[in-house]
Protein backbone atom coordinates (compact mmCIF):
# COMPACT_ATOMS: atom_id res chain seq x y z
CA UNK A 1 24.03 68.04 80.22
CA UNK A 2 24.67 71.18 77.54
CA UNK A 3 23.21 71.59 74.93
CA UNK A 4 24.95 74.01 72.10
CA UNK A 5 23.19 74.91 68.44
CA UNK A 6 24.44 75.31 65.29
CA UNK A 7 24.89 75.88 61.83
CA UNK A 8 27.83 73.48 61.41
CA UNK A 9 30.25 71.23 63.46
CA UNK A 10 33.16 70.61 62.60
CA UNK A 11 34.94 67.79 64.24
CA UNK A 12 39.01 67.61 64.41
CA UNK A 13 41.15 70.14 65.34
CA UNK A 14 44.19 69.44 62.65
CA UNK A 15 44.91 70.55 59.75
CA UNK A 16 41.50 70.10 57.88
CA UNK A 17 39.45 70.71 60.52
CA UNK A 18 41.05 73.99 61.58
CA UNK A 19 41.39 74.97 57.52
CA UNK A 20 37.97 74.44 56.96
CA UNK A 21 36.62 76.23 59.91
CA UNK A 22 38.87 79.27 58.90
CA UNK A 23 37.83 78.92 55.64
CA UNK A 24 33.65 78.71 56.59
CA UNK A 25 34.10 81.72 58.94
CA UNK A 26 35.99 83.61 55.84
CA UNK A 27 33.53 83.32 53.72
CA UNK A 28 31.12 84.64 56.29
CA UNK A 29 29.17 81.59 57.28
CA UNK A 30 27.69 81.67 61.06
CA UNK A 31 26.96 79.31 63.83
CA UNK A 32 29.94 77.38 62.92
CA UNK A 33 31.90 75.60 66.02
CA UNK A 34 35.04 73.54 66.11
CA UNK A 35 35.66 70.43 68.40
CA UNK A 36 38.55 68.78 69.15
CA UNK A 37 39.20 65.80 71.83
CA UNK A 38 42.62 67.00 73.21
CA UNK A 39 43.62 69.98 74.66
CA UNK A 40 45.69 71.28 72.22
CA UNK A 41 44.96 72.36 68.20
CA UNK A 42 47.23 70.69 65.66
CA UNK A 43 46.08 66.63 65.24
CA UNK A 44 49.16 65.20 63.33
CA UNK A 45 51.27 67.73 63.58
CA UNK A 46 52.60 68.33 67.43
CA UNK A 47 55.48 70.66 67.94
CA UNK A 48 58.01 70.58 71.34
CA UNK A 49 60.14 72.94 73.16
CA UNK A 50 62.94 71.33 74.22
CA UNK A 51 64.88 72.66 76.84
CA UNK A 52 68.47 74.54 75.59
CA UNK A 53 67.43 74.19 72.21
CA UNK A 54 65.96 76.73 69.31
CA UNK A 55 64.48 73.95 66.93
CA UNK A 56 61.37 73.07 67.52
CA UNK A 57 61.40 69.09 67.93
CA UNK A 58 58.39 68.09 65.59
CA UNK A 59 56.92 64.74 66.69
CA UNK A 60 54.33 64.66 64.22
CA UNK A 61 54.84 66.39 60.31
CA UNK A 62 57.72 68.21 59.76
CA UNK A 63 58.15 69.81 56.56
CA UNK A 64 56.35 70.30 52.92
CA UNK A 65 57.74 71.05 49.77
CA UNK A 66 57.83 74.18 47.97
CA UNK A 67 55.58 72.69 45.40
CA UNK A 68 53.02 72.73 47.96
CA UNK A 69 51.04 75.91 46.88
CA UNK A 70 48.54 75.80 49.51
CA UNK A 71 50.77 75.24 51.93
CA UNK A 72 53.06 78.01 50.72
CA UNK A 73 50.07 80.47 50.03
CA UNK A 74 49.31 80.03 53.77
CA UNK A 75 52.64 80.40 55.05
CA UNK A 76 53.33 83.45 53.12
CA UNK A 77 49.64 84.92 53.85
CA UNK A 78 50.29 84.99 57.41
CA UNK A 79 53.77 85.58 57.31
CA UNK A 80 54.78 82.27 59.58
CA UNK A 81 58.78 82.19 59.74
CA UNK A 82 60.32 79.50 57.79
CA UNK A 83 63.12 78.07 56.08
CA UNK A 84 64.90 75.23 54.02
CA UNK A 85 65.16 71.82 56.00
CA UNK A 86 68.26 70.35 54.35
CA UNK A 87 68.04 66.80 53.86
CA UNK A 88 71.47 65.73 53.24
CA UNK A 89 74.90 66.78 54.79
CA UNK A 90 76.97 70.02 52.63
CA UNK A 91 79.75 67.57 52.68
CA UNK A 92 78.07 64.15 51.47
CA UNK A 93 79.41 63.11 55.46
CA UNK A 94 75.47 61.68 55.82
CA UNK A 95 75.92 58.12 57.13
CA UNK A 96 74.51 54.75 55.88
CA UNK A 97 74.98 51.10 58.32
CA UNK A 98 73.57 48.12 56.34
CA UNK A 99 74.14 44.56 56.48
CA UNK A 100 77.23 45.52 59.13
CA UNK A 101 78.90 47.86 57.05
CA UNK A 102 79.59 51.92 57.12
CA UNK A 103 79.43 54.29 54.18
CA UNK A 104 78.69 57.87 53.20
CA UNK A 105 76.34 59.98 51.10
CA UNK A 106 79.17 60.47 49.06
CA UNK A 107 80.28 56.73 48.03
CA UNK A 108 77.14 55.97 45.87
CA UNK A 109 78.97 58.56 43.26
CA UNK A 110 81.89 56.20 43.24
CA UNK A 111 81.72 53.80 39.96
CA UNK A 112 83.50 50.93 41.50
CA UNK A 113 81.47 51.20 44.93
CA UNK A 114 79.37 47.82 45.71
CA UNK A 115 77.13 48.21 48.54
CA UNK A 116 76.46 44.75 50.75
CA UNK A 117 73.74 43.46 48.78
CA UNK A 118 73.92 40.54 45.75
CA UNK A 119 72.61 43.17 42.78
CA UNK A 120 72.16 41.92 39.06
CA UNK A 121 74.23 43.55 36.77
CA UNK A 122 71.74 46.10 36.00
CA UNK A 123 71.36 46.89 39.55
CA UNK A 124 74.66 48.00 39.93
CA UNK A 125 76.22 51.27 40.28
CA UNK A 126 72.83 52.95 41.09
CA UNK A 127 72.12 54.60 44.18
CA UNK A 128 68.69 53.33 45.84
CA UNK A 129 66.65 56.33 45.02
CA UNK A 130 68.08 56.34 41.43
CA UNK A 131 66.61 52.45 41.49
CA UNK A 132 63.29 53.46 43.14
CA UNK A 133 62.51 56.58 40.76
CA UNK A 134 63.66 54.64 37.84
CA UNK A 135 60.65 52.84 38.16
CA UNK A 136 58.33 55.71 39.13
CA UNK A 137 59.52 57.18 35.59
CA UNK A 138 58.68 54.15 33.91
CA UNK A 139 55.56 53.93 34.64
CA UNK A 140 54.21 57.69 35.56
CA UNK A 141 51.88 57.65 32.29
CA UNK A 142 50.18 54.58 32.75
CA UNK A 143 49.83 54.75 36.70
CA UNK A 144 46.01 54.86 36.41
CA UNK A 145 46.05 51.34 35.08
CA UNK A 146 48.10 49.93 38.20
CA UNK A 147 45.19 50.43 40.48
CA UNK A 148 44.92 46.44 40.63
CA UNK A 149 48.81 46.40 40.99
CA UNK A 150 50.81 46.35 44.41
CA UNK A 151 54.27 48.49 44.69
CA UNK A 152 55.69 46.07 46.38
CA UNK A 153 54.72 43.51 43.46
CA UNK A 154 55.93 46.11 40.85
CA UNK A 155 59.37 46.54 41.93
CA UNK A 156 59.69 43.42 42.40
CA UNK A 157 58.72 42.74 38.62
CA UNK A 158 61.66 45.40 37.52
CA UNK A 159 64.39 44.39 40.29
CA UNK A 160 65.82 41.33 41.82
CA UNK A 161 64.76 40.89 46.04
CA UNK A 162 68.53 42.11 46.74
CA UNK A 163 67.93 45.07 45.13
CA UNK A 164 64.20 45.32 46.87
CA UNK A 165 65.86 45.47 50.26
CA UNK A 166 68.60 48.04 49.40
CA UNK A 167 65.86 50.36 48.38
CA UNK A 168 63.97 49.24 51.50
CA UNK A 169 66.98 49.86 53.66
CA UNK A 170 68.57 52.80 52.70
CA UNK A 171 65.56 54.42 51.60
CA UNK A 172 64.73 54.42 55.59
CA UNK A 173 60.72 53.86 55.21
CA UNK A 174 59.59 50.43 55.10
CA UNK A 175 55.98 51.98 54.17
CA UNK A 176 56.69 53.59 51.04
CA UNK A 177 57.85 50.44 49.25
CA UNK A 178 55.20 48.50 50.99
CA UNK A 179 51.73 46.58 49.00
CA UNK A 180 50.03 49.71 48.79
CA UNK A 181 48.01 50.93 45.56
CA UNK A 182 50.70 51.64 42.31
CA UNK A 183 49.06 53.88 40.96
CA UNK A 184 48.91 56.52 44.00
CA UNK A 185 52.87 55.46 45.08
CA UNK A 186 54.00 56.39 41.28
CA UNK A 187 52.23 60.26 41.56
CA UNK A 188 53.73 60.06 45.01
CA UNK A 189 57.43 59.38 44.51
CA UNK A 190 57.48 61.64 41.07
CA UNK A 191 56.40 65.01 43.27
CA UNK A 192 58.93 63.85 45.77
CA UNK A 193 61.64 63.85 43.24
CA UNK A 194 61.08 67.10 40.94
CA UNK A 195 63.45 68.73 39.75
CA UNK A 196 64.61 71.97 41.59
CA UNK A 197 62.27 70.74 45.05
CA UNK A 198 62.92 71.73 48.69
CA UNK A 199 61.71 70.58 51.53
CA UNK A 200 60.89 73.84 54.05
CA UNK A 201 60.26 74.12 57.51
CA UNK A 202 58.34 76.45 59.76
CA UNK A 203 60.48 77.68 62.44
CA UNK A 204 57.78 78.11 65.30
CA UNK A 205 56.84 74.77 64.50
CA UNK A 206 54.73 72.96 62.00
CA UNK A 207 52.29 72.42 64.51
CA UNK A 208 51.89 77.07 64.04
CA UNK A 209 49.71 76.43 61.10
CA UNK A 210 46.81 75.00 62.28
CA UNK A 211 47.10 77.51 65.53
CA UNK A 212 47.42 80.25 63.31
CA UNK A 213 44.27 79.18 61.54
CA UNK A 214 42.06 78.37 64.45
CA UNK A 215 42.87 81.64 66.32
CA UNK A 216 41.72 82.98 62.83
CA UNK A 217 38.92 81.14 63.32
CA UNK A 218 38.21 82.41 66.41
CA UNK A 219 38.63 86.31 65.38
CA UNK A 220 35.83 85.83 62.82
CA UNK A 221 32.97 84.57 65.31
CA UNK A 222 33.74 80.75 65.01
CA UNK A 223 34.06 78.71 68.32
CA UNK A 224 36.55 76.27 69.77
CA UNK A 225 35.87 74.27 72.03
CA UNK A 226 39.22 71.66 73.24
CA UNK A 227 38.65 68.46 75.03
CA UNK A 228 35.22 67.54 73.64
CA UNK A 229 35.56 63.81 72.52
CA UNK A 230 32.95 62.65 69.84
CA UNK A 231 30.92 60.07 71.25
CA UNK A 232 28.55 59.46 68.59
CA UNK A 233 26.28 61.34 65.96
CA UNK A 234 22.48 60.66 65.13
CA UNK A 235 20.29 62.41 63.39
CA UNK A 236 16.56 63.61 63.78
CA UNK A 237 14.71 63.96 60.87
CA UNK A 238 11.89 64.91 61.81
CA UNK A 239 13.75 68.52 62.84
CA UNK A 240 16.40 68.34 59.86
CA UNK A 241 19.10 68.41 62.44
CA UNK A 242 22.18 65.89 63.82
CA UNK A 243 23.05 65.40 67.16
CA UNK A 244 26.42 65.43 68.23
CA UNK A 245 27.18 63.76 71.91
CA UNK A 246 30.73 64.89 73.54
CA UNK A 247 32.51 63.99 76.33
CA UNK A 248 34.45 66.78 77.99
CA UNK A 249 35.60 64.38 80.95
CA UNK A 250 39.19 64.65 79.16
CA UNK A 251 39.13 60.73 80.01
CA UNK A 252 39.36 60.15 76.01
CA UNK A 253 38.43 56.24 76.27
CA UNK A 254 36.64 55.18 73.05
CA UNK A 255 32.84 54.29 73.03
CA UNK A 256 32.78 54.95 76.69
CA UNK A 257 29.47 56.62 77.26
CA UNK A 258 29.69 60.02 79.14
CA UNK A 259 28.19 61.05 82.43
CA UNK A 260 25.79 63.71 82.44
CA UNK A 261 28.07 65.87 84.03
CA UNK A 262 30.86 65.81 81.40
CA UNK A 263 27.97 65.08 78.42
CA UNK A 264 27.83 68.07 76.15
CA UNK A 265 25.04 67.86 73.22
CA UNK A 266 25.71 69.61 69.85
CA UNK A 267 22.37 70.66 67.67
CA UNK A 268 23.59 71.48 63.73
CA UNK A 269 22.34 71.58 60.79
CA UNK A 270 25.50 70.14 58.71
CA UNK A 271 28.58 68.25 59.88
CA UNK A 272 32.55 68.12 58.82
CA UNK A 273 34.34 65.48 60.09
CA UNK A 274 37.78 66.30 59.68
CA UNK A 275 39.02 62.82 61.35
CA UNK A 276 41.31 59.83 60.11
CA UNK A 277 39.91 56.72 59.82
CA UNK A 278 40.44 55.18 63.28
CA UNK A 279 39.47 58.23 65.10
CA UNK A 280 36.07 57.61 62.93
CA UNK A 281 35.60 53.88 63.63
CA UNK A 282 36.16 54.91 67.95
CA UNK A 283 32.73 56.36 67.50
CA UNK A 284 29.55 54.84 68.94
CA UNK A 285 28.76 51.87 66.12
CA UNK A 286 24.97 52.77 66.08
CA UNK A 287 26.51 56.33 64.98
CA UNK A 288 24.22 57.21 61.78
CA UNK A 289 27.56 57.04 59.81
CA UNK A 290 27.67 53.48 60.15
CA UNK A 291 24.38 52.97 58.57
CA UNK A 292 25.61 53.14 55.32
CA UNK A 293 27.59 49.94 53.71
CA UNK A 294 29.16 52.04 51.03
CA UNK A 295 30.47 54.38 53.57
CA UNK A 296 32.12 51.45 56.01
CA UNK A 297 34.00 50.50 52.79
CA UNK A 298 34.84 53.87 51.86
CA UNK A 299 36.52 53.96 54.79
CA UNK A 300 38.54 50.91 54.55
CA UNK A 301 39.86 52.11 51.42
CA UNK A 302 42.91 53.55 52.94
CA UNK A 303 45.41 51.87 55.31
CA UNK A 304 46.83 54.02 58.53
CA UNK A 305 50.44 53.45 58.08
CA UNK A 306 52.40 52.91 61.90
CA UNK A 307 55.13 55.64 62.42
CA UNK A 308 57.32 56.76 65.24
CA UNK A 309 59.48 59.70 66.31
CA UNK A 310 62.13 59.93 68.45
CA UNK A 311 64.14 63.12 70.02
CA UNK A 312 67.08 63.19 71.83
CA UNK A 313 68.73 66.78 72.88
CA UNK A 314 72.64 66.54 74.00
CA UNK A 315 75.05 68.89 75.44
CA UNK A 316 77.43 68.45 72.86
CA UNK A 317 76.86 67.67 69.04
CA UNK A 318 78.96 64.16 69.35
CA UNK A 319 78.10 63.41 65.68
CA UNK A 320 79.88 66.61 64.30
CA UNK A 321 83.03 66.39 66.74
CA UNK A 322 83.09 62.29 65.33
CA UNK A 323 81.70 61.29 62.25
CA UNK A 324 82.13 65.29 60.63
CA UNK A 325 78.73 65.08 59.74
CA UNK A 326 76.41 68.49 60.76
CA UNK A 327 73.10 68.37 58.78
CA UNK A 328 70.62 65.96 56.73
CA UNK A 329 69.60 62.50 57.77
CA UNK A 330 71.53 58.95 57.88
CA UNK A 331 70.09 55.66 57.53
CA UNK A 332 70.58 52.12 58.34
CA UNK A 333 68.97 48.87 58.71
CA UNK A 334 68.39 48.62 62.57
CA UNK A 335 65.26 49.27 64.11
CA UNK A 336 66.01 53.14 64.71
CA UNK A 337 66.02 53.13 60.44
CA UNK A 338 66.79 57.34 60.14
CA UNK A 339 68.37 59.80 62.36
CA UNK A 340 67.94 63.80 61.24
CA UNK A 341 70.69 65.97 62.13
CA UNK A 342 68.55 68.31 63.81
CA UNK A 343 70.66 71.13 65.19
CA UNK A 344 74.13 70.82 65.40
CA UNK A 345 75.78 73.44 67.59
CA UNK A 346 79.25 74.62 66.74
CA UNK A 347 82.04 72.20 68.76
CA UNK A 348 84.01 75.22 69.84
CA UNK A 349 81.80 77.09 72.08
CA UNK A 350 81.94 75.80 75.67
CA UNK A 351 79.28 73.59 77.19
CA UNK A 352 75.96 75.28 77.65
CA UNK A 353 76.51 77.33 74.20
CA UNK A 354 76.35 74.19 71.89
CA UNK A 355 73.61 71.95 72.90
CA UNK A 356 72.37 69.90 70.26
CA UNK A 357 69.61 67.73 68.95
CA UNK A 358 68.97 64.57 66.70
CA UNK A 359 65.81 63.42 65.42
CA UNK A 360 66.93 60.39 66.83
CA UNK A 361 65.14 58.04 65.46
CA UNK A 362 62.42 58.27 62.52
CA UNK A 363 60.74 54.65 61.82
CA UNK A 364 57.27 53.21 60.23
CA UNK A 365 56.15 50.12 59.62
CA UNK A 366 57.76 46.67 61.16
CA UNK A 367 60.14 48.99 63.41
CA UNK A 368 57.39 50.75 65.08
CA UNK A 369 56.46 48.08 67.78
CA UNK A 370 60.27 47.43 68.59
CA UNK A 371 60.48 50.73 70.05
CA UNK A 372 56.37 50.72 71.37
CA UNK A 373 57.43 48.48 73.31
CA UNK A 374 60.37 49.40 75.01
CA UNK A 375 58.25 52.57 75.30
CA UNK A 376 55.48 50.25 77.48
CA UNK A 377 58.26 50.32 80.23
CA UNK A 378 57.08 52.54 83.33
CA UNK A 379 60.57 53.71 84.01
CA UNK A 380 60.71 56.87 82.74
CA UNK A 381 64.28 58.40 81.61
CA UNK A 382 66.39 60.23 84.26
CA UNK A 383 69.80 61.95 82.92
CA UNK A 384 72.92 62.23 85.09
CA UNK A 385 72.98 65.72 85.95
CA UNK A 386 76.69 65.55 84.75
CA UNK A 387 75.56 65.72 81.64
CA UNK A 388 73.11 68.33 81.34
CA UNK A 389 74.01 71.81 80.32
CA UNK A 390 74.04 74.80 82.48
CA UNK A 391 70.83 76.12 83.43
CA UNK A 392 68.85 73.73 81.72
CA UNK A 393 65.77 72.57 83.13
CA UNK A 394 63.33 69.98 82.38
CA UNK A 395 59.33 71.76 82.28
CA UNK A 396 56.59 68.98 83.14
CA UNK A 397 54.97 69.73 79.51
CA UNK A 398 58.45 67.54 78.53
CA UNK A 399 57.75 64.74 80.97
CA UNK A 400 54.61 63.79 79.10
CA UNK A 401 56.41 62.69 76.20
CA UNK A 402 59.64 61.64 78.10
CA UNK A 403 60.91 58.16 77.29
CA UNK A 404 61.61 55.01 79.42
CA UNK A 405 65.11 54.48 80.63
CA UNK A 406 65.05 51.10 78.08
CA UNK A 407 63.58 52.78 75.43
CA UNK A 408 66.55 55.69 75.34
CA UNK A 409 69.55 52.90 76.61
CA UNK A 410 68.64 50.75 73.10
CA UNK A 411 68.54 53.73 71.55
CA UNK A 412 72.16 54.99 72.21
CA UNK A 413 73.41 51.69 71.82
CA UNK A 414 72.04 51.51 68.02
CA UNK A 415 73.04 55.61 67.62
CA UNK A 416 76.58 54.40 68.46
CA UNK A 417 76.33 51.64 66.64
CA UNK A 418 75.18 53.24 63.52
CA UNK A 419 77.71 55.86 63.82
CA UNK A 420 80.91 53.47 64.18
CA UNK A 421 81.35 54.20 68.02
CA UNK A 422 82.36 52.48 70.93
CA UNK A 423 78.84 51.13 72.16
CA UNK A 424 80.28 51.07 75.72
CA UNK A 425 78.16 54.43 77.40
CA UNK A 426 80.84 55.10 79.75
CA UNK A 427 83.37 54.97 76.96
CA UNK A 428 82.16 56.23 74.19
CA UNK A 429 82.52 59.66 72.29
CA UNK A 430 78.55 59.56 71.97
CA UNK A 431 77.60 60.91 75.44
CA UNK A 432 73.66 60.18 76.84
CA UNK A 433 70.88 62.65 76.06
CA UNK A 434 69.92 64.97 78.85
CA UNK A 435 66.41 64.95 76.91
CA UNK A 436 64.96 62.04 75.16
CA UNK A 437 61.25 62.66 74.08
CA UNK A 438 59.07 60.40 71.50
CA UNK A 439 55.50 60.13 69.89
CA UNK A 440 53.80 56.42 68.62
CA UNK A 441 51.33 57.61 66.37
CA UNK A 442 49.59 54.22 66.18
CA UNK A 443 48.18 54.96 69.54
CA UNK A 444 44.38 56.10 69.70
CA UNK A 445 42.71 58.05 67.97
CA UNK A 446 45.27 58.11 65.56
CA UNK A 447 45.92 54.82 64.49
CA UNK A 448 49.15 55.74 62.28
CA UNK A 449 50.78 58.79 61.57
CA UNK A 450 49.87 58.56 57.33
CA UNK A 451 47.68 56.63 55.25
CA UNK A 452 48.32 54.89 51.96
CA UNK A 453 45.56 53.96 49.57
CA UNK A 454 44.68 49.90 49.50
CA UNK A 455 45.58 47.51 46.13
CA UNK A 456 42.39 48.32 43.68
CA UNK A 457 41.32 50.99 45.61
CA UNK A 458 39.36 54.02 43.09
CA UNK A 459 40.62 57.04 45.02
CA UNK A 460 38.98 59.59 42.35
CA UNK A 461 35.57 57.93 43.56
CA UNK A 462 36.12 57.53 47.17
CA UNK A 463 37.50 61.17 47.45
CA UNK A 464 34.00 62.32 45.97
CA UNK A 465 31.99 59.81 47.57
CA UNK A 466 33.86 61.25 51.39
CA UNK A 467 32.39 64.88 50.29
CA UNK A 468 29.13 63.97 50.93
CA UNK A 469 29.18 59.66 51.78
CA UNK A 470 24.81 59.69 52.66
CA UNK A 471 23.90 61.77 50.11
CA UNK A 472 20.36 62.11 52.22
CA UNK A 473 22.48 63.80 54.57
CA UNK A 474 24.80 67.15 54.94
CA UNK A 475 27.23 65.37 56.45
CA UNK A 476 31.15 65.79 55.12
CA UNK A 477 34.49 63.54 55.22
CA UNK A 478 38.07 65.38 54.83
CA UNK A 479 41.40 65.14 55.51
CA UNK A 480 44.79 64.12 54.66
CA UNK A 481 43.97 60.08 54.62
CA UNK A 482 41.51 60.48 51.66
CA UNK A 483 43.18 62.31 49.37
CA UNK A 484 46.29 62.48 46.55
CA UNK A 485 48.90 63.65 48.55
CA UNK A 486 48.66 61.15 51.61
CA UNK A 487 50.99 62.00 54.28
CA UNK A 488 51.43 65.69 53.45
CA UNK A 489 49.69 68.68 54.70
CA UNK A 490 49.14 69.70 51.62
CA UNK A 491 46.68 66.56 51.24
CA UNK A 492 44.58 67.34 54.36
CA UNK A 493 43.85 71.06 52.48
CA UNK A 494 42.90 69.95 48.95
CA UNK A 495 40.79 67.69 49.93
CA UNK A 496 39.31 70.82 52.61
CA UNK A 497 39.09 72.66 49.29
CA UNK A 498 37.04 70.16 47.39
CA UNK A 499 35.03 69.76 49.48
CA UNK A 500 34.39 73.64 50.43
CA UNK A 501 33.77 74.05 46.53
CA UNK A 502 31.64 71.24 46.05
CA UNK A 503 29.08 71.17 49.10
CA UNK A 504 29.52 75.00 50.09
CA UNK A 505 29.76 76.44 46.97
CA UNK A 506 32.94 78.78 48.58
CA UNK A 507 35.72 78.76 45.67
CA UNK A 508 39.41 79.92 47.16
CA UNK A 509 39.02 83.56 46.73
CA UNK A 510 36.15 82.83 49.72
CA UNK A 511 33.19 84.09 47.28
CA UNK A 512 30.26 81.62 47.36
């Protein structure tokens, strides 16, 4: 067994974690060491090469918005490549299927356009997110008061059900629109829809962030160590001091006690766990985290939200050549809920110049488990080489995330389906993926890919309380699921940053 001393742990390699340790090490603060339990640096955020293409297939977070000024500060201070993701299709082309039917972007601008639903009077001639902001307007001064409130309760106080599951449907997230605490959705949904916003991406991946900040880490003394799983923490206080107990056995089973030989012990002074809230209730229950009531309910405060990603790469961009349709995302009411356009190579080069790639499927909530499950299946995917471009091969690092053969046959059908094809493979226009790849973020440690603060939840006070949750003890709670911005990057820094200021004394600029 190893023992290793120091000054601080911090525990997560994502976004907050690697953030904070960058930060720390910035401000010229010593002994400071970084643990994560997989082998790679990025948590939430998990970007793929995929074979023949140039976009960067992002399982995990994909974008921010330019009114994230953290997140913009950082991409401009180390110069990271990016660019505008474009949510919707130049031509309005961007598909919806609900209820059976087909229509476009483009027909919700149409007066005398009734979409499949039984809308009040009122109702009609909206388009969903006209509906759903509607309300987040209504209300965005008095938000504080709708802790007690549910979203789900309040739209259903301003709209009929009908008008509920359009939203629902063609909105694409079941989540959003879910019970979760009014007063965060309303601050939510108004950022999302400010005037003038854009959604950006990085082009080497969102996933280039946190890298770039833990090799920045590393260049100022810190240490990283990769495949150290946090077994449990105690603390002595006789010597002041916690100890940390890792496994490095890369085994990654929860509460599984590690051998001697894998069992690495971590001395330090003060603690940052930079975790979501499953990967923090995996740790050993006589942990000295758990000793505190107020702290098991802090944690409980905020409900990991199920999400699943789905990429499919294809020779050909059939979608283009068919439907007309090049960029953006459609949506529809089957289980595969929102497809991204995600490159879309030009139809008149010849085969092995225009492969292509669609977020296939994007889903949260109820759909997740319909696809977990064909994912179960041990058959893994195996394209006819017929289809695969020239000179393409398939690297083992792809393999790990490859999907079943059910998984990727259910989710052509619905594709063609979605897209008014023939649902026939061997007959339709919408030819099979020679990649299909996926991520279930409910799986451990994650336990969703988001979280959404509960019905009469007091995030102002649980936010503080997560700085320093024992206030006996220098140990530190951060990260995107306890903060304002839930589900953005830009959530998983500010709370970094309060919590920098407010236990460290280190203000942005780095000065303590």
């Amino acid at each position: 067994m190893r023992t290793i001393e120091l000054q601080t742990a911090i525990v997560g390699g994502g976004v907050a974690g690697s953030y904070a340790g960058w930060r720390l090490a910035g401000a010229g603060c010593e002994g400071l060491g970084l643990f994560e339990y997989s082998p790679r640096v990025g948590g939430r955020l998990m970007s793929f090469d995929v074979p023949g293409i140039k976009a960067k297939a992002e399982l995990g977070g994909m974008r921010f918005l330019s009114s994230h000024r953290r997140v913009v500060k950082l991409v401009e201070q180390f110069g990271l490549p990016h660019e505008e993701l474009l949510i919707g299709d130049p031509e309005g082309r961007n598909l919806y299927y609900l209820r059976g039917n087909h229509f476009t972007e483009a027909d919700w601008k149409v007066p005398a356009f009734h979409p499949p639903y039984q809308l009040d009077r009122h109702e009609k001639a909206r388009s969903p997110s006209d509906l759903l902001h509607a309300v987040a307007l209504k209300y965005q001064h008095q938000a504080e008061s709708l802790r007690d409130v549910g979203f789900w309760n309040l739209l259903l106080d301003e709209y009929s059900d009908e008008a509920y599951r359009l939203i629902q449907d063609a909105g694409g997230y079941d989540t959003v629109v879910n019970n979760w605490s009014a007063a965060e959705a309303i601050p939510f949904l108004i950022a999302d829809f400010a005037p003038g916003l854009r959604y950006m991406k990085l082009l080497d991946g969102f996933d280039s962030l946190p890298r770039t900040l833990a090799k920045g880490f590393e260049s100022l003394g810190g240490r990283l160590h990769l495949q150290h799983r946090l077994h449990r923490i105690d603390y002595d206080s006789a010597a002041g001091r916690f100890r940390l107990l890792f496994d490095t056995s890369g085994d990654n089973r929860a509460r599984v006690t590690p051998l001697d030989s894998n069992a690495v012990v971590v001395e330090a002074e003060r603690v940052i766990l930079a975790m979501p809230r499953r990967s923090i209730e995996l740790l050993h229950p006589e942990s000295v985290v758990f000793r505190s009531v107020e702290f098991e309910s802090a944690l409980q405060t905020v409900l990991p939200q199920a999400a699943f990603k789905l990429f499919a790469a294809y020779a050909t961009p059939w979608w283009a050549e068919t439907r007309g349709v090049v960029a953006g995302r459609s949506a529809t009411d089957l289980p595969i809920r929102q497809c991204y356009y995600w490159q879309t190579g030009d139809s008149n080069l010849p085969i092995g110049q225009k492969n292509s790639m669609l977020m296939a499927s994007y889903n949260d909530g109820g759909s997740v488990e319909f696809w977990a499950g064909l994912a179960r299946d041990p058959e893994r995917y195996q394209p006819n080489p017929a289809i695969c471009p020239p000179g393409v091969g398939i690297p083992d690092f792809v393999q790990n995330q490859s999907a079943s053969r059910r998984l990727v046959a259910e989710m052509q059908n619905q594709l063609r389906e979605m897209h008014g094809l023939n649902i026939d493979s061997k007959h339709s226009k919408a030819i099979d993926p020679y990649v299909a790849i996926f991520q279930d973020w409910t799986q451990e440690p994650f336990g969703g890919g988001w979280h959404f603060w509960k019905i009469g939840a007091d995030a102002r006070k649980v936010m503080k309380l997560m700085q320093r949750p024992i206030p006996e003890l220098s140990l530190h709670v951060c990260g995107e699921a306890w903060s304002r911005q839930q589900g953005w990057v830009e959530g998983a820094l500010e709370t970094t940053d309060d919590l920098l200021v407010s236990q460290f004394g280190i203000h942005l600029g780095g000065e303590q």
